[in-house]
Protein backbone atom coordinates (compact mmCIF):
# COMPACT_ATOMS: atom_id res chain seq x y z
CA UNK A 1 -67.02 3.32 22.03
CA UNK A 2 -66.53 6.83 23.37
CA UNK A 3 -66.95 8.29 20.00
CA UNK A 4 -70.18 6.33 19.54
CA UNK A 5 -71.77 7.79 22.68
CA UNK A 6 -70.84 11.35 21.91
CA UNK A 7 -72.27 10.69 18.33
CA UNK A 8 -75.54 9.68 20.17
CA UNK A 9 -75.25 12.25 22.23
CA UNK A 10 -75.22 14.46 19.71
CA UNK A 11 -78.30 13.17 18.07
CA UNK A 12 -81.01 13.55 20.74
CA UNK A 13 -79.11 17.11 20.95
CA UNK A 14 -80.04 17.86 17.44
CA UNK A 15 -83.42 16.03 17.60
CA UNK A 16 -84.18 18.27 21.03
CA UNK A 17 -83.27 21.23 18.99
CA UNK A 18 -85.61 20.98 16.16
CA UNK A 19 -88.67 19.57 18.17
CA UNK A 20 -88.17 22.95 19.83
CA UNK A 21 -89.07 24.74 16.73
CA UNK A 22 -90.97 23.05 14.59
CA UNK A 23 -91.59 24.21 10.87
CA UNK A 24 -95.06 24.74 9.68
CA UNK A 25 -97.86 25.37 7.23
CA UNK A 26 -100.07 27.82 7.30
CA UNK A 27 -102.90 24.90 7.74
CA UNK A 28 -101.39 23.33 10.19
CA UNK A 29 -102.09 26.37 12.68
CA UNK A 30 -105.01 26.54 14.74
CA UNK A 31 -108.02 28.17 12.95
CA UNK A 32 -107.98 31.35 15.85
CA UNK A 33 -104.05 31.35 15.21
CA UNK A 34 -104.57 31.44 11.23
CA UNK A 35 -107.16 33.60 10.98
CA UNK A 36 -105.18 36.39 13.11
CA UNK A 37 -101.96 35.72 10.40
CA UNK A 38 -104.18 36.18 7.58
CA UNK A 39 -105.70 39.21 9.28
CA UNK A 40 -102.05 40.90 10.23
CA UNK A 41 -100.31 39.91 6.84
CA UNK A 42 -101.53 43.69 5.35
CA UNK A 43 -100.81 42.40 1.80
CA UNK A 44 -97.58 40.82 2.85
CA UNK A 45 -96.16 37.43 1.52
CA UNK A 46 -95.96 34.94 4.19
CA UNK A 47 -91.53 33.16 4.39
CA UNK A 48 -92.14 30.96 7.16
CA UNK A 49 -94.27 29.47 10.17
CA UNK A 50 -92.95 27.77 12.94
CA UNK A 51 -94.10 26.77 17.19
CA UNK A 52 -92.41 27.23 19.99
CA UNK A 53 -92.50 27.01 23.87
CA UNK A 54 -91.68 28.94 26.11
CA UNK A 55 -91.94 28.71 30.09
CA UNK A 56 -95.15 26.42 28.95
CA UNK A 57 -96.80 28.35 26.60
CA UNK A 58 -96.97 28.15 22.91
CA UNK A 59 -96.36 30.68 20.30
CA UNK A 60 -96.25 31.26 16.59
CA UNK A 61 -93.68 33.01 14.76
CA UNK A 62 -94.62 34.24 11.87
CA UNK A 63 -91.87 35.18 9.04
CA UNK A 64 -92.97 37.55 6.49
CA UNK A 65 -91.93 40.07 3.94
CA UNK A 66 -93.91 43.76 3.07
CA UNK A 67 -93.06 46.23 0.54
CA UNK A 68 -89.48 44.17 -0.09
CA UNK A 69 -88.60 44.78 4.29
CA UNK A 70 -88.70 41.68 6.67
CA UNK A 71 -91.88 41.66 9.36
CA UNK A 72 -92.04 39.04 11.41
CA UNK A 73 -94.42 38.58 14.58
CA UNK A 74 -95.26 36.33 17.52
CA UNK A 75 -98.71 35.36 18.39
CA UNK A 76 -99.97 33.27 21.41
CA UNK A 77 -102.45 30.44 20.96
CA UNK A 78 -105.25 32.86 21.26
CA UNK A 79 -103.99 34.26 18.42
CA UNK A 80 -102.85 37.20 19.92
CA UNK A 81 -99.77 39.52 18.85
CA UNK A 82 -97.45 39.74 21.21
CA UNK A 83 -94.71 40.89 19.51
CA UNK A 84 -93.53 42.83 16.50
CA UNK A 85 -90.25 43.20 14.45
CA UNK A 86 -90.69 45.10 11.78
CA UNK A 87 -87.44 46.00 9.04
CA UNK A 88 -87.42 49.94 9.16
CA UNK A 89 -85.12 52.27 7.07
CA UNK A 90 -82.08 54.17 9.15
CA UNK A 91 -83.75 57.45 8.59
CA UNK A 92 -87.10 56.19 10.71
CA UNK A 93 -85.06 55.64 13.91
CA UNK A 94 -84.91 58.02 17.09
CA UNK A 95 -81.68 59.81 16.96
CA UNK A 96 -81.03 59.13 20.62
CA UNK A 97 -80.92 55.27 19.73
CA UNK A 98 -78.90 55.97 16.28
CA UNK A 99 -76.40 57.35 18.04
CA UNK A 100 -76.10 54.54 20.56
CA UNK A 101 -76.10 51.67 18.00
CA UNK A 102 -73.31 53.72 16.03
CA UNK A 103 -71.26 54.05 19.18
CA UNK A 104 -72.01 50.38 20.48
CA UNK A 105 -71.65 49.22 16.79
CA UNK A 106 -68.16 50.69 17.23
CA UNK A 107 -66.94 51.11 13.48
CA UNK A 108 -69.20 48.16 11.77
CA UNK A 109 -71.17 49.16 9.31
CA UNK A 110 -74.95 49.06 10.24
CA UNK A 111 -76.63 46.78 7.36
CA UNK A 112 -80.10 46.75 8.58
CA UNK A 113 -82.56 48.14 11.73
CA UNK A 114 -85.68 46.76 12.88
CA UNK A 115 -88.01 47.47 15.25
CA UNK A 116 -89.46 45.69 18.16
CA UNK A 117 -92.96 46.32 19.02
CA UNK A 118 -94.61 44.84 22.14
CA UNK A 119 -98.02 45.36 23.26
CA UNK A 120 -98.44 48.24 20.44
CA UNK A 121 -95.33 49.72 21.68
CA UNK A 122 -91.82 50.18 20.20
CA UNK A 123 -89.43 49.01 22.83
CA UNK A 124 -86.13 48.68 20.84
CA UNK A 125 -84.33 48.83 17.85
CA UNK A 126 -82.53 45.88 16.92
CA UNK A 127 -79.63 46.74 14.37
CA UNK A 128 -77.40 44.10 12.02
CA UNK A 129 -73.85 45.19 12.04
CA UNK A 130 -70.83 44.17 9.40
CA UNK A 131 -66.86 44.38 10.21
CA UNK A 132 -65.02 42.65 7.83
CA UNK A 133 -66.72 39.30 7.94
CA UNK A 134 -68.36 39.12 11.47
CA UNK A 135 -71.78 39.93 11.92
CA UNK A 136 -73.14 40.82 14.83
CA UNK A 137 -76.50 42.44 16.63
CA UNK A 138 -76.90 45.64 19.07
CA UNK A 139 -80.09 46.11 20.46
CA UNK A 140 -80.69 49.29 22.24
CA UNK A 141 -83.97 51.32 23.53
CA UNK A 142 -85.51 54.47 22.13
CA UNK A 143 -84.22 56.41 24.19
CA UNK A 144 -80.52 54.93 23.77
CA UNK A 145 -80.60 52.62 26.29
CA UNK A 146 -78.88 48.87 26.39
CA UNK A 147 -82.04 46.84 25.63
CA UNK A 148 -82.66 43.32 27.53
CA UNK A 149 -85.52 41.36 26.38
């Protein structure tokens, strides 16, 4: 019996989890919300669509790939951008914020930077580290700072 209710448990967990972030189509959007994907795609092939709340409000995220480099963004219901991250190549980031996602990354290899645009803004980079098998993510400002969304 105890097993049974953890397996239910379990269940509305899982069910909670992906109501949370449901998968979509690109016509399932609302026309202001399309239109604004079509508009920022800049010859890009759209991955993936999905909605999500947060603190009440619903937003888009929008998975997509340009010139073979991930780009994915966030728009409101308005349709609005409100945030960017955008694949970039090692060479294209501050050297005050290499240096601290080198350090920070502390002998992992760094497999991949992107950055994190808000209100037309960089505010981070976000970098993909490898050691051995663990992955992991350092996110830092750029200036060098610790980042915290």
């Amino acid at each position: 019996m105890a097993i049974m209710k953890r397996l239910t448990g379990f269940v509305f967990c899982a069910a909670a989890l992906l109501a949370a972030d449901a998968k979509l189509k690109l016509a399932d959007l609302p026309a202001v919300v399309r239109q604004a994907v079509q508009d920022n795609l800049k010859g890009g092939e759209l991955k993936g669509l999905s909605k999500e709340k947060e603190k009440g409000k619903t937003y888009y995220e929008v998975e997509t790939m340009l010139n073979g480099k991930s780009r994915d963004m966030v728009l409101d219901a308005a349709g609005v951008v409100t945030e960017v991250e955008e694949e970039i190549e090692l060479s294209a980031v501050p050297k005050a914020a290499m240096d601290a996602i080198t350090m920070k990354a502390a002998g992992a290899k760094v497999t991949k930077v992107e950055s994190l645009t808000k209100a037309g803004k960089i505010v981070a980079y976000e970098a993909g580290t490898l050691k051995g098998t663990k992955k992991s993510e350092v996110a830092v400002t750029p200036d060098g700072k610790p980042f915290k969304d």
